[in-house]
N, C-alpha and C. Protein backbone atom coordinates (compact mmCIF):
# COMPACT_ATOMS: atom_id res chain seq x y z
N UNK A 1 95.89 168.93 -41.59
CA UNK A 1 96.34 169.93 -40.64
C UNK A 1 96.83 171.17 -41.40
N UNK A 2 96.82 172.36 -40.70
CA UNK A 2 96.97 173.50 -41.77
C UNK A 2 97.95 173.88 -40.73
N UNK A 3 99.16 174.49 -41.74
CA UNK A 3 99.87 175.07 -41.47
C UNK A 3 100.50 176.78 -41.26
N UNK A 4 100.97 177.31 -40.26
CA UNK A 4 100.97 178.19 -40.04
C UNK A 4 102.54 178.68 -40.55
N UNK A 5 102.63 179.90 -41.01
CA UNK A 5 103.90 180.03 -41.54
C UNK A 5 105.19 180.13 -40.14
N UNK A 6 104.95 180.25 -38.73
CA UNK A 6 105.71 179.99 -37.76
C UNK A 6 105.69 178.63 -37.58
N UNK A 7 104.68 177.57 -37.92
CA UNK A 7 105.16 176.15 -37.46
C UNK A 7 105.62 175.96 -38.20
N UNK A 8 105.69 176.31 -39.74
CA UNK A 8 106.36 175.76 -40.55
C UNK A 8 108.12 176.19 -40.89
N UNK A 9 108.36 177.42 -40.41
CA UNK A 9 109.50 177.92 -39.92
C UNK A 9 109.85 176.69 -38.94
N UNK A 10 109.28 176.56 -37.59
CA UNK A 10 109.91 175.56 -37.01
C UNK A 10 110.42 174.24 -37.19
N UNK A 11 109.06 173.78 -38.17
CA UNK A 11 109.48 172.19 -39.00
C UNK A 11 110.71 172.35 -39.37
N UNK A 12 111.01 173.10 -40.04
CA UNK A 12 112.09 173.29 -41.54
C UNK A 12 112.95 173.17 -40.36
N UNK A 13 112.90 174.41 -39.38
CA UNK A 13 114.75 174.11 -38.32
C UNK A 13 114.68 173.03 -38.32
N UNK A 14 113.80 172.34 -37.09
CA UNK A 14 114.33 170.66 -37.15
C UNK A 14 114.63 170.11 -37.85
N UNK A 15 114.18 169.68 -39.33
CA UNK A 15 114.63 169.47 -40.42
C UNK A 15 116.29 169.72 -40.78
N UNK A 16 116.40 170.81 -40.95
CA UNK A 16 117.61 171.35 -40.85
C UNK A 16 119.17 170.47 -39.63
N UNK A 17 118.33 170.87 -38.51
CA UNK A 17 119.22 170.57 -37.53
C UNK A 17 119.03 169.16 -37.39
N UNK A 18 118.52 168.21 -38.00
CA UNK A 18 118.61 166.94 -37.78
C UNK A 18 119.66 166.30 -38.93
N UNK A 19 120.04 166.97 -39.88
CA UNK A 19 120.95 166.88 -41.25
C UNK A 19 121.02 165.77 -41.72
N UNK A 20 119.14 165.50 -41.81
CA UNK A 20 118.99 164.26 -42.46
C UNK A 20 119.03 164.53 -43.90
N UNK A 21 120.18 164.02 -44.65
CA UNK A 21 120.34 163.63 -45.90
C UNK A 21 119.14 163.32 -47.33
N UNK A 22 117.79 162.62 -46.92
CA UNK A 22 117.29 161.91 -47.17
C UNK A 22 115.77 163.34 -47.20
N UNK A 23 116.36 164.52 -46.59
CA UNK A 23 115.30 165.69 -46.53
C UNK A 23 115.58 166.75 -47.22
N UNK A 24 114.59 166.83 -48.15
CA UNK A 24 114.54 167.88 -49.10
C UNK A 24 115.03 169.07 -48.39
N UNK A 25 114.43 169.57 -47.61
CA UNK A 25 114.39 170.67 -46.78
C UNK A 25 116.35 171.00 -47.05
N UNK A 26 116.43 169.74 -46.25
CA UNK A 26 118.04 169.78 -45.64
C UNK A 26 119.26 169.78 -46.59
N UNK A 27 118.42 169.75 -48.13
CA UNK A 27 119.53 168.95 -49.13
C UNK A 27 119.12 170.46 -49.58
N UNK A 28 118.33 171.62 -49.61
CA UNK A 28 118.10 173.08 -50.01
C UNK A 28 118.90 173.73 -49.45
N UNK A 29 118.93 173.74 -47.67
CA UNK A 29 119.33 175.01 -47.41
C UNK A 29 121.01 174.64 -47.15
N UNK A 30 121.36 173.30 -47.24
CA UNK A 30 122.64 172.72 -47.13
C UNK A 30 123.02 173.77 -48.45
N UNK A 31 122.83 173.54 -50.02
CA UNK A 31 122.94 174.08 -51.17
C UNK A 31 123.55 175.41 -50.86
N UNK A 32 123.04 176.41 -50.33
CA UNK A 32 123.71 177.31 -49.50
C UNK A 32 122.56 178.64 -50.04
N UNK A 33 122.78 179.54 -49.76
CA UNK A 33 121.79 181.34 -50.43
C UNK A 33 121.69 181.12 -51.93
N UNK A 34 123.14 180.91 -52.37
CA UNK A 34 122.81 181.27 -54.08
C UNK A 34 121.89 180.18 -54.55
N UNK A 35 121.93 178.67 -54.18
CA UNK A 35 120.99 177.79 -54.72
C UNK A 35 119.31 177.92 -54.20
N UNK A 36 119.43 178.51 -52.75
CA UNK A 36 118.17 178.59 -52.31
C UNK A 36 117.24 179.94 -52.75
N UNK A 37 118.73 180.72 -53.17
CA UNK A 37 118.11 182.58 -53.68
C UNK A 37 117.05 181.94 -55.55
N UNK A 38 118.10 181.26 -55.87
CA UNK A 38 118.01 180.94 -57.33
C UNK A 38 116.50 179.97 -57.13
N UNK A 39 116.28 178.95 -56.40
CA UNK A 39 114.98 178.43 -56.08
C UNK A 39 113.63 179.41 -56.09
N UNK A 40 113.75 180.57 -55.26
CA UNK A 40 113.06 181.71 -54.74
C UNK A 40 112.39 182.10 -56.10
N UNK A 41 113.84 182.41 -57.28
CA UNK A 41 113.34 183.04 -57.92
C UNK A 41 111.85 182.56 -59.15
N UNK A 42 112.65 180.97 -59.25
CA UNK A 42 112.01 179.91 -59.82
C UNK A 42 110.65 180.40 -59.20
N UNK A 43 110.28 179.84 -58.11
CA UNK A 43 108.85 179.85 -57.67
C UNK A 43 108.49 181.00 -57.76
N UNK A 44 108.77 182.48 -57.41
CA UNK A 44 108.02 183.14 -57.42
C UNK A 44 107.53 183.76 -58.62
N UNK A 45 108.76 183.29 -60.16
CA UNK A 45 107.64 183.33 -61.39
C UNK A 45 106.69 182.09 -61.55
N UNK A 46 106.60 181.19 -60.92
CA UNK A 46 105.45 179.82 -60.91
C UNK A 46 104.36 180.34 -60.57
N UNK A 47 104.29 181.47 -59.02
CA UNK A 47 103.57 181.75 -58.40
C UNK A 47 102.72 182.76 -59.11
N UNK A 48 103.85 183.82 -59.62
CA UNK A 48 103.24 184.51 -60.72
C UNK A 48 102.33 184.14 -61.82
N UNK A 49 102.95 183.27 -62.35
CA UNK A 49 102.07 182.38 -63.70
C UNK A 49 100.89 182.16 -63.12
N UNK A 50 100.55 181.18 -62.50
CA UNK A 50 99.89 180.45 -61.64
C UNK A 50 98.59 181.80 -61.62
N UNK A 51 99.03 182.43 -60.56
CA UNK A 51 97.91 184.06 -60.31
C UNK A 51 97.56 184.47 -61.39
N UNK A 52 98.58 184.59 -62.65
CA UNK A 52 98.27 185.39 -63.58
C UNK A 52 97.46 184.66 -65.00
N UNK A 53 97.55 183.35 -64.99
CA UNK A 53 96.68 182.05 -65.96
C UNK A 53 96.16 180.98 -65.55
N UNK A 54 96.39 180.29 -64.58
CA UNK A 54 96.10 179.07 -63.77
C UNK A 54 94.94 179.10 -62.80
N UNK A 55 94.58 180.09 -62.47
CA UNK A 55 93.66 179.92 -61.50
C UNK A 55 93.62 180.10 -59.61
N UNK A 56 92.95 180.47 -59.29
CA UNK A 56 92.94 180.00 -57.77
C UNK A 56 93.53 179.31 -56.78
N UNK A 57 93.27 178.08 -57.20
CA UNK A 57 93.83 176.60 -56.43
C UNK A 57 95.33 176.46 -56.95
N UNK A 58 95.82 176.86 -58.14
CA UNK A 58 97.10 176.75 -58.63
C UNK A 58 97.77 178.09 -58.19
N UNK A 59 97.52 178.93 -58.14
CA UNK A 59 97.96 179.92 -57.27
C UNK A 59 98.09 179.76 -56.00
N UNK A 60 97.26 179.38 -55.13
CA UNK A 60 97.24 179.11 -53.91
C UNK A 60 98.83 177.73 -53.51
N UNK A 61 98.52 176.91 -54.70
CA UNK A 61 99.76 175.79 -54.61
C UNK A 61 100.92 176.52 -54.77
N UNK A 62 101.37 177.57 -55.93
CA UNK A 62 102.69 177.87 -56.51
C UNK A 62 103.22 179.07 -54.94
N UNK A 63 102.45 179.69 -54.69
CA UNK A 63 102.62 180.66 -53.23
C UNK A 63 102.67 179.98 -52.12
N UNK A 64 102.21 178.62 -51.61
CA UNK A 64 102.43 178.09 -50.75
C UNK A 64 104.00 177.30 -51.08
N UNK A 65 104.49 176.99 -51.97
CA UNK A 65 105.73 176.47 -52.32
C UNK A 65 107.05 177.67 -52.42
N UNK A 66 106.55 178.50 -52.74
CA UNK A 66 107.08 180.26 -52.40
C UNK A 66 107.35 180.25 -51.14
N UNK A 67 106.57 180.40 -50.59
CA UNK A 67 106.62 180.68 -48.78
C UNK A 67 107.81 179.73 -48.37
N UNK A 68 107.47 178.46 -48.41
CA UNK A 68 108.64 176.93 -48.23
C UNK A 68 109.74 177.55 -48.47
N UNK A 69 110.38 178.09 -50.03
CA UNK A 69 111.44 178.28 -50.33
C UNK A 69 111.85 179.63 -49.56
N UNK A 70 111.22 180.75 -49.94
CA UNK A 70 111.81 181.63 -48.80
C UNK A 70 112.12 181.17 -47.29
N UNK A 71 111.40 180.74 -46.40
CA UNK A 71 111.87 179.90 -45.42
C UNK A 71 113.12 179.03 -45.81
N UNK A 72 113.01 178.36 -46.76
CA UNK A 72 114.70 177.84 -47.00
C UNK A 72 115.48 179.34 -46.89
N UNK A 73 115.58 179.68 -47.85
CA UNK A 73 115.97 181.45 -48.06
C UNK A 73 117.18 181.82 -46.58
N UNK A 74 115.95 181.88 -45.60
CA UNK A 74 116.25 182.55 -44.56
C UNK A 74 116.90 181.55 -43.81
N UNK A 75 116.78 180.14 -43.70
CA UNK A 75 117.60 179.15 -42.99
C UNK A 75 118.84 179.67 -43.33
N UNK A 76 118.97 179.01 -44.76
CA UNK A 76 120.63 179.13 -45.45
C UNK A 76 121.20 180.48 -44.81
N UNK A 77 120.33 181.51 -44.77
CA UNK A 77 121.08 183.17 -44.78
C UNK A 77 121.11 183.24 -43.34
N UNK A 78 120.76 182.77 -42.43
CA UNK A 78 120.45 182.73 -41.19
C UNK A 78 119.73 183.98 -40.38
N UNK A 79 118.65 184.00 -41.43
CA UNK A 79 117.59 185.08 -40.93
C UNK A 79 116.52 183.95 -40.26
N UNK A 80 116.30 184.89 -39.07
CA UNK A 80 115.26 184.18 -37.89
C UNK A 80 113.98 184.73 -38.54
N UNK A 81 112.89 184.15 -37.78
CA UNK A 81 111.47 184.84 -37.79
C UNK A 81 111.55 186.48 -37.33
N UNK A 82 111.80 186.44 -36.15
CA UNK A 82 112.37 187.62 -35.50
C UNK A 82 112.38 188.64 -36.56
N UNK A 83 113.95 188.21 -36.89
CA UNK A 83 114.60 188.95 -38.04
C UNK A 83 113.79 189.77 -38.55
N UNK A 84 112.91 189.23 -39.29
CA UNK A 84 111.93 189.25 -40.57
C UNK A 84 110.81 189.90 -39.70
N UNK A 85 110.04 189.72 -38.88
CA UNK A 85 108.97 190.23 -38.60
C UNK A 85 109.06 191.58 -37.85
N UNK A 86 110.41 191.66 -37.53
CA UNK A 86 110.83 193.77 -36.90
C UNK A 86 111.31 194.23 -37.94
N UNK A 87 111.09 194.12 -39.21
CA UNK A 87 111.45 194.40 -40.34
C UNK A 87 109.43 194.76 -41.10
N UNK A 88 108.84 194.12 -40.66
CA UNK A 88 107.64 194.52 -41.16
C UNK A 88 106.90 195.51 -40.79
């Protein structure tokens, strides 16, 4: 199943709002902005690398794990989709 970056916004809330322990998701944006900002930054030099030596398919992986963490990002900070998309 392919995911859309609004369903996957939605997963993550539930995730979130279910404060299952046992979920990555939930054990990120629990961490709070600075752990989830500091994540962001991680991936988006992965993502970089990745584009810039790795290839295609490894690019495509390190930016799809990008996207995830910014969505953490915006949980923790309590930026909506909304938010973000009257901003574009």
């Amino acid at each position: 199943m392919v995911k859309s970056f609004d369903s996957l916004y939605s997963e993550l809330v539930q995730k979130v709002q279910h404060e299952d322990s046992a979920s990555a998701t939930y054990r990120i944006v629990s961490a709070g902005v600075h752990a989830c900002g500091k994540k962001v930054v991680e991936e988006a030099a992965e993502a970089w690398m990745a584009a810039e030596h790795e290839g295609h398919d490894r690019a495509a992986d390190e930016i799809a794990q990008l996207l995830y963490t910014v969505q953490c990002l915006m949980l923790a900070s309590d930026v909506s989709l909304d938010d973000v998309y009257r901003r574009l």
